[in-house]
N, C-alpha and C. Protein backbone atom coordinates (compact mmCIF):
# COMPACT_ATOMS: atom_id res chain seq x y z
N UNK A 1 -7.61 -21.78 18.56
CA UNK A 1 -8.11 -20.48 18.91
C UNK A 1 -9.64 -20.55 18.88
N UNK A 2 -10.30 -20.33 19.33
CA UNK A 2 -11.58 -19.74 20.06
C UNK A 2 -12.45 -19.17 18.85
N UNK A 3 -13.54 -19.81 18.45
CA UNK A 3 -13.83 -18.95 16.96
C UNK A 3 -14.56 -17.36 17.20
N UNK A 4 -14.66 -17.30 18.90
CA UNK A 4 -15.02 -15.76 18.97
C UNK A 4 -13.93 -15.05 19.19
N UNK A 5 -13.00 -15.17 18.96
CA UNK A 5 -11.18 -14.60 19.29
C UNK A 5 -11.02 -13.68 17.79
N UNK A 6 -11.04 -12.59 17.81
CA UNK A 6 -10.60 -11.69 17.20
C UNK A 6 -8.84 -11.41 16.85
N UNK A 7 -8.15 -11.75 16.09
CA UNK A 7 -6.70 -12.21 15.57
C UNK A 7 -6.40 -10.81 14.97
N UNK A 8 -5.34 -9.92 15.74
CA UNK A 8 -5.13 -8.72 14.86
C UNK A 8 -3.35 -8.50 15.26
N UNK A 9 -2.92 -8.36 14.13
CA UNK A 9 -1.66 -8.46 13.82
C UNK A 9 -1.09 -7.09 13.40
N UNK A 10 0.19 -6.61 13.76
CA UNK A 10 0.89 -5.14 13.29
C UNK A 10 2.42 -5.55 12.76
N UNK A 11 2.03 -4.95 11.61
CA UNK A 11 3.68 -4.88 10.61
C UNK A 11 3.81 -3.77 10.25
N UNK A 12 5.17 -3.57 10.66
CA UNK A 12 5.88 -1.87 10.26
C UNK A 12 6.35 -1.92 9.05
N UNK A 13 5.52 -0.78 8.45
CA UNK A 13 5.89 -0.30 6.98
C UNK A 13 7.31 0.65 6.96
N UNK A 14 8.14 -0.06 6.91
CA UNK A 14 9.55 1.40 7.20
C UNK A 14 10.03 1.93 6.55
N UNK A 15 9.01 2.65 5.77
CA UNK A 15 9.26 3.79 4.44
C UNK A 15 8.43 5.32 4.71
N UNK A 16 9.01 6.26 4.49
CA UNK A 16 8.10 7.29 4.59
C UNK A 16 7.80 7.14 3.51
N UNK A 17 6.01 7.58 3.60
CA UNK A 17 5.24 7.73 2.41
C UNK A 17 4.20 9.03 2.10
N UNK A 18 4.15 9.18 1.47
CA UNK A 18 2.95 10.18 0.75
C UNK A 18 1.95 9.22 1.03
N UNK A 19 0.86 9.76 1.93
CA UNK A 19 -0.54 9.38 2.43
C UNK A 19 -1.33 9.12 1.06
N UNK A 20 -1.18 9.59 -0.10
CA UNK A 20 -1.98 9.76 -1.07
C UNK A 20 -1.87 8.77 -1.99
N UNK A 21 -0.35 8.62 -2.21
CA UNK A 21 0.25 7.19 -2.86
C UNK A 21 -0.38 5.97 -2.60
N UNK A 22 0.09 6.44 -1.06
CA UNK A 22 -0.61 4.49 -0.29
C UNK A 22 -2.20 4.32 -0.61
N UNK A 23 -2.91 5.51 -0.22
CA UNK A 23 -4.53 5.39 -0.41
C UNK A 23 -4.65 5.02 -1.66
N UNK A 24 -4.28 5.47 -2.79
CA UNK A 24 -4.42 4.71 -4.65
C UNK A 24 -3.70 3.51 -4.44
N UNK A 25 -2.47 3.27 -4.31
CA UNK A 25 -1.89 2.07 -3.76
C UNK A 25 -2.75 0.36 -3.25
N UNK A 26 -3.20 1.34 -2.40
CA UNK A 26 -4.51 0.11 -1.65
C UNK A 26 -5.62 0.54 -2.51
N UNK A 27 -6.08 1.36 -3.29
CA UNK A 27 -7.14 1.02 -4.26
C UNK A 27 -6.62 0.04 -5.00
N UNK A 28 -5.67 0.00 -5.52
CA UNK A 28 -5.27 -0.64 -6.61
C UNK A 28 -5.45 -1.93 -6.23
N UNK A 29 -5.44 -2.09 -5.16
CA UNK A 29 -5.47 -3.73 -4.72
C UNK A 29 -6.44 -4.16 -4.50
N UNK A 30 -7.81 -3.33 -4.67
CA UNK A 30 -9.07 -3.50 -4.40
C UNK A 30 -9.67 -3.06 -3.04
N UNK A 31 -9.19 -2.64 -2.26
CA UNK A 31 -9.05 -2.63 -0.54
C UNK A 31 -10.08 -1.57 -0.20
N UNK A 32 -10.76 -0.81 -1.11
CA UNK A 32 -11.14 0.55 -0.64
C UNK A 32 -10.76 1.22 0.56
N UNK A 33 -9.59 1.91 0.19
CA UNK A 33 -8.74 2.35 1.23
C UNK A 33 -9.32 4.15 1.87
N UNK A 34 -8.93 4.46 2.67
CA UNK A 34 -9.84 6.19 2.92
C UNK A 34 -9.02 6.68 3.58
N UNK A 35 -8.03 7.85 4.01
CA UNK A 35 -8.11 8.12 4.11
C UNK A 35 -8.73 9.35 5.55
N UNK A 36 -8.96 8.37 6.87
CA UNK A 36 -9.28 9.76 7.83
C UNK A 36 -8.23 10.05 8.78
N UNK A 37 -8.12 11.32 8.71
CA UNK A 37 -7.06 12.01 9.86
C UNK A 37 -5.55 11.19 9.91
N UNK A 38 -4.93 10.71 10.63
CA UNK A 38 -3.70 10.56 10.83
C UNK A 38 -3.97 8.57 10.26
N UNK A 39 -4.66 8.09 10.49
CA UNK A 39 -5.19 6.76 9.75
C UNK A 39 -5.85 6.66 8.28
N UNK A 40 -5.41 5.42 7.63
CA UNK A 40 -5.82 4.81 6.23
C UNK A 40 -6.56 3.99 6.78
N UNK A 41 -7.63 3.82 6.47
CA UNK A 41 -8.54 2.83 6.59
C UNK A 41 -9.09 1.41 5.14
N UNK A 42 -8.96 0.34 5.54
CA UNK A 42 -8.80 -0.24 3.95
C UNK A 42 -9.90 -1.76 4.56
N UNK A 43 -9.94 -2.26 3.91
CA UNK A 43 -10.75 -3.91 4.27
C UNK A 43 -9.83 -4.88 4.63
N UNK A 44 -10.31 -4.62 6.10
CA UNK A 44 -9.87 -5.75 7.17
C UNK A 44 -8.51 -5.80 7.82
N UNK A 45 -8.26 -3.84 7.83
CA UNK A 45 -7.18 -3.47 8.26
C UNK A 45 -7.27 -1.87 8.19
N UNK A 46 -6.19 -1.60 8.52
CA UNK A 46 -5.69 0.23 8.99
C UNK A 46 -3.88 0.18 8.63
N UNK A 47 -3.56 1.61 8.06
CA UNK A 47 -2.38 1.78 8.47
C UNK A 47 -2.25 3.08 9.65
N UNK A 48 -1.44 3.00 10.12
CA UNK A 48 -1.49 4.59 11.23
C UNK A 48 -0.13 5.83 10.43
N UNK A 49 -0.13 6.33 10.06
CA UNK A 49 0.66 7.54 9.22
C UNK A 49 1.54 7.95 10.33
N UNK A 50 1.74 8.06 11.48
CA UNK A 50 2.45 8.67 12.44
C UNK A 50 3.49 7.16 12.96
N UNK A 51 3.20 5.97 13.34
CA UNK A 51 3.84 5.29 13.60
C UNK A 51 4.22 4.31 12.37
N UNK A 52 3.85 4.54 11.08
CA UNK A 52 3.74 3.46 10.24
C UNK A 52 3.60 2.37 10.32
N UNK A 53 2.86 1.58 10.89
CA UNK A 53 2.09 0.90 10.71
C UNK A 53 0.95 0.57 10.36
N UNK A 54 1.32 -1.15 9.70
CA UNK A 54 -0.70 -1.51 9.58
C UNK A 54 -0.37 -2.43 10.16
N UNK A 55 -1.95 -2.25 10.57
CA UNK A 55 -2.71 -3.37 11.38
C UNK A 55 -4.27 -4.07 10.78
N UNK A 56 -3.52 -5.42 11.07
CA UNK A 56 -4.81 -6.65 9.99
C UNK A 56 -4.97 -7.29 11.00
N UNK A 57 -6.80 -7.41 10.23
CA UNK A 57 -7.75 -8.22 11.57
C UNK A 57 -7.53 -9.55 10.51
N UNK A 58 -7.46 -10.75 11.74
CA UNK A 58 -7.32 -11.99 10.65
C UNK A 58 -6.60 -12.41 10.11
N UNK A 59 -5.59 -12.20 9.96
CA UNK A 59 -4.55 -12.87 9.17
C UNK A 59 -3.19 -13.23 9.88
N UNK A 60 -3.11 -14.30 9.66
CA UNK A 60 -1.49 -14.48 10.89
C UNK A 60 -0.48 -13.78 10.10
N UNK A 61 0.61 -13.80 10.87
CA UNK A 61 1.65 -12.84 10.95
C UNK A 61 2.56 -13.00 9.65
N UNK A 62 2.84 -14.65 9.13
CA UNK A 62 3.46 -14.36 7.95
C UNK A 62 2.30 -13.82 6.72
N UNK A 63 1.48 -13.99 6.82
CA UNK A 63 0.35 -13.91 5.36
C UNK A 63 -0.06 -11.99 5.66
N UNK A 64 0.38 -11.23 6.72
CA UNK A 64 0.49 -10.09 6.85
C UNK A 64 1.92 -9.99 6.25
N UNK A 65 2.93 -10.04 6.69
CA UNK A 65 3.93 -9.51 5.80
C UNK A 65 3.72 -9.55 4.68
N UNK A 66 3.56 -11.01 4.02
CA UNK A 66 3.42 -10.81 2.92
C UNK A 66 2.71 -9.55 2.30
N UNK A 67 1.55 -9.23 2.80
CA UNK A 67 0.42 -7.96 2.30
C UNK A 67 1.14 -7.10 1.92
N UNK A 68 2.01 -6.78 3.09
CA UNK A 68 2.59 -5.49 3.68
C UNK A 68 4.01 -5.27 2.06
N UNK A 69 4.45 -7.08 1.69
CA UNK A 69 6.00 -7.12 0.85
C UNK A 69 4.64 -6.37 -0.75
N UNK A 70 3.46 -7.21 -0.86
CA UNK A 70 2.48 -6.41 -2.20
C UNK A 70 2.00 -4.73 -1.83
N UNK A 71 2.14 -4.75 -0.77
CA UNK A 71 1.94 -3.15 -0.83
C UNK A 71 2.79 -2.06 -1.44
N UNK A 72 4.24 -2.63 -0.70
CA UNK A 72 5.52 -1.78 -0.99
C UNK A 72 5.45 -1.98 -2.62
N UNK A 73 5.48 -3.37 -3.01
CA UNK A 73 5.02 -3.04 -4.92
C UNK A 73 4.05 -1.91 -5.58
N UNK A 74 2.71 -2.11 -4.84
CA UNK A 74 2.04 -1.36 -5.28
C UNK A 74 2.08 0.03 -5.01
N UNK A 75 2.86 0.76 -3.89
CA UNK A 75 3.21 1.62 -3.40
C UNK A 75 3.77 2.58 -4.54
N UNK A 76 4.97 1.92 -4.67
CA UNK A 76 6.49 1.66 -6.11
C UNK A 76 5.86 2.29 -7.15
N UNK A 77 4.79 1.73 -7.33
CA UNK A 77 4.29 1.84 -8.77
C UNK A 77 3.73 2.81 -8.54
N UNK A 78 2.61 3.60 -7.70
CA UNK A 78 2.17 4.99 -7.96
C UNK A 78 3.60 5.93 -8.17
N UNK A 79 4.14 5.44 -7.17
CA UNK A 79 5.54 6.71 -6.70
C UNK A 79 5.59 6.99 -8.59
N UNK A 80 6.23 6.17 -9.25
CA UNK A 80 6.53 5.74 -10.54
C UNK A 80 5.79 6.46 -11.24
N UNK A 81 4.07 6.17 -11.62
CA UNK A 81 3.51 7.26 -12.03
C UNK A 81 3.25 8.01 -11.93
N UNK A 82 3.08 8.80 -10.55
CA UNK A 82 3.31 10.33 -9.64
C UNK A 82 4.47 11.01 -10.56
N UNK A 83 5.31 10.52 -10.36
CA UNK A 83 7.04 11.30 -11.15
C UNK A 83 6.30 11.08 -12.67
N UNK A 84 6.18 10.38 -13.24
CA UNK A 84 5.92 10.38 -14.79
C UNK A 84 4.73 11.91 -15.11
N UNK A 85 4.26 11.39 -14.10
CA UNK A 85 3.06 12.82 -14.56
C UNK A 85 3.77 14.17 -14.19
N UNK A 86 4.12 14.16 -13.14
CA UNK A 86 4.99 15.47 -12.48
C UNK A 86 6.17 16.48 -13.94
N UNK A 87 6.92 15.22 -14.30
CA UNK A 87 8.05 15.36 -15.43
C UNK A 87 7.56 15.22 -16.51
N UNK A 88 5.88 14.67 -16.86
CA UNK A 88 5.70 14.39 -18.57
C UNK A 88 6.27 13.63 -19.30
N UNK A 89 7.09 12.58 -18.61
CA UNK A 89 6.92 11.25 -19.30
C UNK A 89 6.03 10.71 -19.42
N UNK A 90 6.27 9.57 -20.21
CA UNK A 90 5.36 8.57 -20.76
C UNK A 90 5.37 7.26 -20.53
N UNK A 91 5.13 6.63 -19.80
CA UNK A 91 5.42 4.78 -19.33
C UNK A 91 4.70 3.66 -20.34
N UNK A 92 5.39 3.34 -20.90
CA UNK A 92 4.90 1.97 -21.31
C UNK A 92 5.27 0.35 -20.57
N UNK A 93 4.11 -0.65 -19.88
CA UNK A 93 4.28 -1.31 -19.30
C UNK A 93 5.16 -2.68 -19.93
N UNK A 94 6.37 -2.53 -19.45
CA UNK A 94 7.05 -4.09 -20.33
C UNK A 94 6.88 -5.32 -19.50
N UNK A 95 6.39 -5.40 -18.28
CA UNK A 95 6.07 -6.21 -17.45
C UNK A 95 5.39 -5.84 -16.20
N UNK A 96 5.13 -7.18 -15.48
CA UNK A 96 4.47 -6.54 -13.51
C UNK A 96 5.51 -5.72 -13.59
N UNK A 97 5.19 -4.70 -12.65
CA UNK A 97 5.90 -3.66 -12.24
C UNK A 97 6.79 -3.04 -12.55
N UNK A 98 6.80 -3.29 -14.57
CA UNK A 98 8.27 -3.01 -15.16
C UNK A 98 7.49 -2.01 -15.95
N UNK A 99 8.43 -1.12 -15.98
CA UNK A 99 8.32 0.17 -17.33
C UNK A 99 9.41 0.51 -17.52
N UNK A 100 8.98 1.12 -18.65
CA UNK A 100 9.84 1.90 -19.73
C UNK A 100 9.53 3.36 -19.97
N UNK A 101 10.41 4.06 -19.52
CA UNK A 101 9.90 5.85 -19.33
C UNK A 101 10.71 6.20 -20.41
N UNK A 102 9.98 7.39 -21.19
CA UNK A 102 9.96 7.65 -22.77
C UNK A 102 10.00 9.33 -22.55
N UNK A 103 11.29 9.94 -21.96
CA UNK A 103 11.11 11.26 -22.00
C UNK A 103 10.68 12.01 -23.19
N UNK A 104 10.40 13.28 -22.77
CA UNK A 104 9.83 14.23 -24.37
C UNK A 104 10.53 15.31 -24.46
């Protein structure tokens, strides 16, 4: 490939999501994610909220899924603490992506 060739790749996220989740979601991953109008904007990519998808500049197609398989983790995990705060539980972390919810 051409080193002035611009490489941009689209993987469907096929979950409905809370726009708000994903934006902390992709903070969490460092991405500084934003937020405008019907698009998330994050580093060195976009998701689109209406078709679900993202789209990554640069990265071939399996090393995008992959992103896309750490997103749905990181996704998981707000959902997770969204409900804990909502209900007033309490999470203690027993592993990656493992908790333990401690009703009151």
């Amino acid at each position: 490939m051409p080193c002035n060739t611009i490489q941009e790749v689209k993987v469907k996220f096929a979950i409905t999501t809370d726009r708000n989740l994903l934006v902390a979601a992709l903070n969490d991953a460092g991405l500084n994610a934003s937020l405008v109008g019907e698009r998330i904007t994050f580093v060195n990519g976009s998701y689109d909220c209406r078709t679900h998808e993202f789209k990554f500049i640069g990265l071939g197609q399996k090393m995008a899924e992959a992103k896309v398989n750490e997103f749905k983790k990181l996704y998981s995990k707000q959902v997770v603490f969204a409900q804990a705060k909502r209900f007033g539980w309490q999470l203690k972390q027993t592993g990656q992506y493992e908790y333990e919810v401690i009703k009151r």
